[in-house]
Protein backbone atom coordinates (compact mmCIF):
# COMPACT_ATOMS: atom_id res chain seq x y z
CA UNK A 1 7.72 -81.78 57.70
CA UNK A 2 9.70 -82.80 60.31
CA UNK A 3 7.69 -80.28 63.08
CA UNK A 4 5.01 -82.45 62.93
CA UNK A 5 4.00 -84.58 65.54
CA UNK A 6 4.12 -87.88 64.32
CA UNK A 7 7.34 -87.31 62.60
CA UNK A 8 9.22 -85.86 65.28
CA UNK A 9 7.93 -89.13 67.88
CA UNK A 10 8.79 -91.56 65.39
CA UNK A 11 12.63 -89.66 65.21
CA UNK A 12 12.88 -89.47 68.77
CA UNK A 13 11.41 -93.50 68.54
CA UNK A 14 13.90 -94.26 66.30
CA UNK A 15 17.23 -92.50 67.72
CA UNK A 16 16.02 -94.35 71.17
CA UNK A 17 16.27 -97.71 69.44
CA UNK A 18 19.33 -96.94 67.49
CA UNK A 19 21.12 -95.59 70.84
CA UNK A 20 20.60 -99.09 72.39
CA UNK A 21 17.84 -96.98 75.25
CA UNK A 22 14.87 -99.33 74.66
CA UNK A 23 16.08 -102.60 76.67
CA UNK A 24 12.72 -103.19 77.89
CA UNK A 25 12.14 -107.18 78.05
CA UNK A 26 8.94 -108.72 78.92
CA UNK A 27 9.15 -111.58 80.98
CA UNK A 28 9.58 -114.74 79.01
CA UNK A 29 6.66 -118.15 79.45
CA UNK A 30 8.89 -120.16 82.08
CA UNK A 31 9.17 -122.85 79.31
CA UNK A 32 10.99 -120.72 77.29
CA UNK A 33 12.96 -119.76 80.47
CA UNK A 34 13.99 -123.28 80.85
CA UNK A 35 14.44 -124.03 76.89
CA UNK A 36 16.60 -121.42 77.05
CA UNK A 37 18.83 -122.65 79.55
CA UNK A 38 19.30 -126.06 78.11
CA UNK A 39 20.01 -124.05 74.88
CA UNK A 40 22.97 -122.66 76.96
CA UNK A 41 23.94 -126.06 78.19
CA UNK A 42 24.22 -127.38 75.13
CA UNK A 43 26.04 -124.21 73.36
CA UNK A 44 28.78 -125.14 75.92
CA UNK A 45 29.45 -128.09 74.82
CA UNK A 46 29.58 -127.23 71.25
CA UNK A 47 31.86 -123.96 72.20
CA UNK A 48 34.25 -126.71 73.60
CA UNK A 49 34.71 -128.04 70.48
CA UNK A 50 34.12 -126.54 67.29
CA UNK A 51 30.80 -124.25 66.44
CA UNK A 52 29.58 -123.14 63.47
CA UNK A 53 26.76 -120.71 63.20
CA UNK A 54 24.92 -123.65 61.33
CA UNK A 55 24.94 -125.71 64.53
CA UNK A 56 24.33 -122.56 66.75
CA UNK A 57 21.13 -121.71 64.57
CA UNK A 58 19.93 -125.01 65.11
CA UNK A 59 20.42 -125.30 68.66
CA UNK A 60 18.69 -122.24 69.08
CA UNK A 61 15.82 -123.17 66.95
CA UNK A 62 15.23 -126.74 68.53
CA UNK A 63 15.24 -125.25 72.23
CA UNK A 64 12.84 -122.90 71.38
CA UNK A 65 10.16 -125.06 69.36
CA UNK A 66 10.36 -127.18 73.02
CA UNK A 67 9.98 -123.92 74.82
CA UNK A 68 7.13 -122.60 72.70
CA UNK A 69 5.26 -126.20 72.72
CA UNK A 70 5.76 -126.15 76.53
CA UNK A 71 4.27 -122.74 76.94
CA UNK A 72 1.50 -123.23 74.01
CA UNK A 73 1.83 -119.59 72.96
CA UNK A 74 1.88 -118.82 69.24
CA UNK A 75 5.65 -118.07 68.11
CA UNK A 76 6.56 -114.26 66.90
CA UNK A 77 9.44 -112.19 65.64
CA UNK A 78 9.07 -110.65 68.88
CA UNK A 79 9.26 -113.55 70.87
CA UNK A 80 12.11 -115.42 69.23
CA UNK A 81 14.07 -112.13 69.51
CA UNK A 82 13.59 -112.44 73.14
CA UNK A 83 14.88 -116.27 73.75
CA UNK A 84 17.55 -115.48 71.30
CA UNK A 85 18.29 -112.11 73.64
CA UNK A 86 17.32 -114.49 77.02
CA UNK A 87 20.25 -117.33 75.59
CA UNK A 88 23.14 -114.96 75.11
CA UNK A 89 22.31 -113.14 78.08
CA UNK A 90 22.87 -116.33 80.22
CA UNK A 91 26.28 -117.59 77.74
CA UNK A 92 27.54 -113.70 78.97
CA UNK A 93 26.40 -114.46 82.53
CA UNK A 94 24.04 -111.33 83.03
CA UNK A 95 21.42 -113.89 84.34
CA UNK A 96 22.16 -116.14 87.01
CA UNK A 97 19.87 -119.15 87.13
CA UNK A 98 20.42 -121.54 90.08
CA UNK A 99 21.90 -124.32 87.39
CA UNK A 100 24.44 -122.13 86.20
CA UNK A 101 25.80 -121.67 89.70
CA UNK A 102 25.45 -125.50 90.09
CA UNK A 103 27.50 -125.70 86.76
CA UNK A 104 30.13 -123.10 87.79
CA UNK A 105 30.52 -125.26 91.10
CA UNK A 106 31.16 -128.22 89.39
CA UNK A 107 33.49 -127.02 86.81
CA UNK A 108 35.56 -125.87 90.16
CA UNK A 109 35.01 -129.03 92.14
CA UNK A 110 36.21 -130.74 88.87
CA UNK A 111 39.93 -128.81 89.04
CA UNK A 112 41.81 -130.44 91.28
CA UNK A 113 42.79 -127.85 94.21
CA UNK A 114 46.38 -129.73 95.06
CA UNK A 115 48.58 -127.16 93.55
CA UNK A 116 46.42 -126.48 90.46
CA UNK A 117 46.55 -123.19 88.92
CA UNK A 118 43.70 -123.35 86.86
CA UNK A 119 40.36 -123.26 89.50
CA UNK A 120 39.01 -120.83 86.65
CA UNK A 121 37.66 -122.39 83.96
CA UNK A 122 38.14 -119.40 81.85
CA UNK A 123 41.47 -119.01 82.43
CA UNK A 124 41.82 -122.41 81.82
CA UNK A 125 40.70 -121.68 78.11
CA UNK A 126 42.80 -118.86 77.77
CA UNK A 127 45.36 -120.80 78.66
CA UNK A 128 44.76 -123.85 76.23
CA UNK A 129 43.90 -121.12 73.01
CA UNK A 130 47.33 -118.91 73.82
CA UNK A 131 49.22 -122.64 73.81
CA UNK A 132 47.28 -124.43 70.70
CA UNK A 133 48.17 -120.64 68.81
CA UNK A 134 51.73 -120.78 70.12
CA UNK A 135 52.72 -123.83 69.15
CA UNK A 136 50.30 -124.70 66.28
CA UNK A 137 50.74 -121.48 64.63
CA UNK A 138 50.49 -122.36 60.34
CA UNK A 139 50.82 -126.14 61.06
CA UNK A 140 47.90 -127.82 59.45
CA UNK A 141 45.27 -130.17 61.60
CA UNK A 142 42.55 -131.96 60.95
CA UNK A 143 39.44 -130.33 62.36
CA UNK A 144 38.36 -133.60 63.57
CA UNK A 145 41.72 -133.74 66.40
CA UNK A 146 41.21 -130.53 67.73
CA UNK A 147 39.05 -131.45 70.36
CA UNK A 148 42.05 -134.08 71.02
CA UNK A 149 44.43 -131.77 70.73
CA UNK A 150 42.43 -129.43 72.97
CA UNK A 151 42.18 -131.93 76.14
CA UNK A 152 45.92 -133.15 75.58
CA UNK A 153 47.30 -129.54 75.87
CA UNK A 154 44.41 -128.99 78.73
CA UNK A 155 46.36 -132.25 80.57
CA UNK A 156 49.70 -130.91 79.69
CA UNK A 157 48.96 -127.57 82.11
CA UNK A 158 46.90 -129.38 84.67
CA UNK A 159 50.24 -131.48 85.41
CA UNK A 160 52.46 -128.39 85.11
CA UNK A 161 54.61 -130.67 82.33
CA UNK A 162 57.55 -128.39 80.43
CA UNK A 163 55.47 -127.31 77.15
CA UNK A 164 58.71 -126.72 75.52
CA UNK A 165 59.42 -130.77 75.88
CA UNK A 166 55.60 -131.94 75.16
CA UNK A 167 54.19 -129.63 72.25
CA UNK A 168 56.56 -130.27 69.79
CA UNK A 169 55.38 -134.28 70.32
CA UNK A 170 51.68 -132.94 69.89
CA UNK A 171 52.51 -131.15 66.50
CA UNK A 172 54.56 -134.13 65.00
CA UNK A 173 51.38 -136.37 66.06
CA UNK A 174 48.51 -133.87 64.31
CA UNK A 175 50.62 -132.27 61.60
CA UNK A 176 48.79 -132.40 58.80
CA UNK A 177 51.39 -130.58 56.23
């Protein structure tokens, strides 16, 4: 059974797509290019708060109803696996658009360069997770405060300010229990 030739393609078919060797993309409509980058703008934001896979769906799915009324093509399985695939290719920075590099300018013009540390975003949030665990480890917050209490321990390491003095203060203002 498995010598003949239809069996042994759709094997070899299905070990290629189960090995991750069939990345072959086919060029996205260039509104769904652009939906998909204001998709990415927007999952930024949200990924600077709080960001459920509810509000990720729905991001997703409102970009790309834009994207497929720009582009007046009729939506598929196949295509929405693509935007999905386009979107988290640009959050992971495999694709470059000239608005990310924009955005990646901005977010450095934005640090101030007089002694700052933190001219990388990323280590930036590194920096502000490692604290928030560190100090708020098994205190109870309100999910509403921790955007607050993400941009007041983001302030505390811009200004270099002695965490040991400050996040005890931010834990007796957001304790919860």
């Amino acid at each position: 059974m498995l010598t003949n030739k239809f069996n042994s393609d759709l094997i070899a078919a299905a070990s290629r797509v189960i090995s991750g060797q069939t990345t072959e993309r086919k060029a996205l409509p260039q509104s769904l290019k652009d939906a998909a980058v204001a998709a990415v703008k927007k999952m930024r934001v949200l990924n600077e708060g709080v960001q459920s896979a509810e509000s990720r769906r729905d991001t997703l799915r409102a970009f790309f109803v834009e994207g497929v009324k720009g582009c007046g093509c009729t939506p598929t399985m196949e295509l929405v696996k693509d935007f999905q695939t386009e979107v988290e290719d640009l959050l992971k920075g495999k694709i470059k658009t000239e608005e990310a590099a924009g955005e990646e300018n901005e977010i450095a013009e934005a640090v101030p360069s007089t002694g700052n540390p933190y001219k990388d975003a990323k280590k930036l949030k590194k920096d502000i997770n490692d604290t928030y665990n560190k100090y708020f480890n098994r205190v109870q917050v309100d999910i509403f405060d921790l955007g607050k209490i993400s941009k007041e321990i983001e302030n505390a390491l811009k200004s270099g300010a002695d965490l040991d003095k400050v996040m005890p203060e931010l834990v007796k203002k957001y304790r919860k229990n």
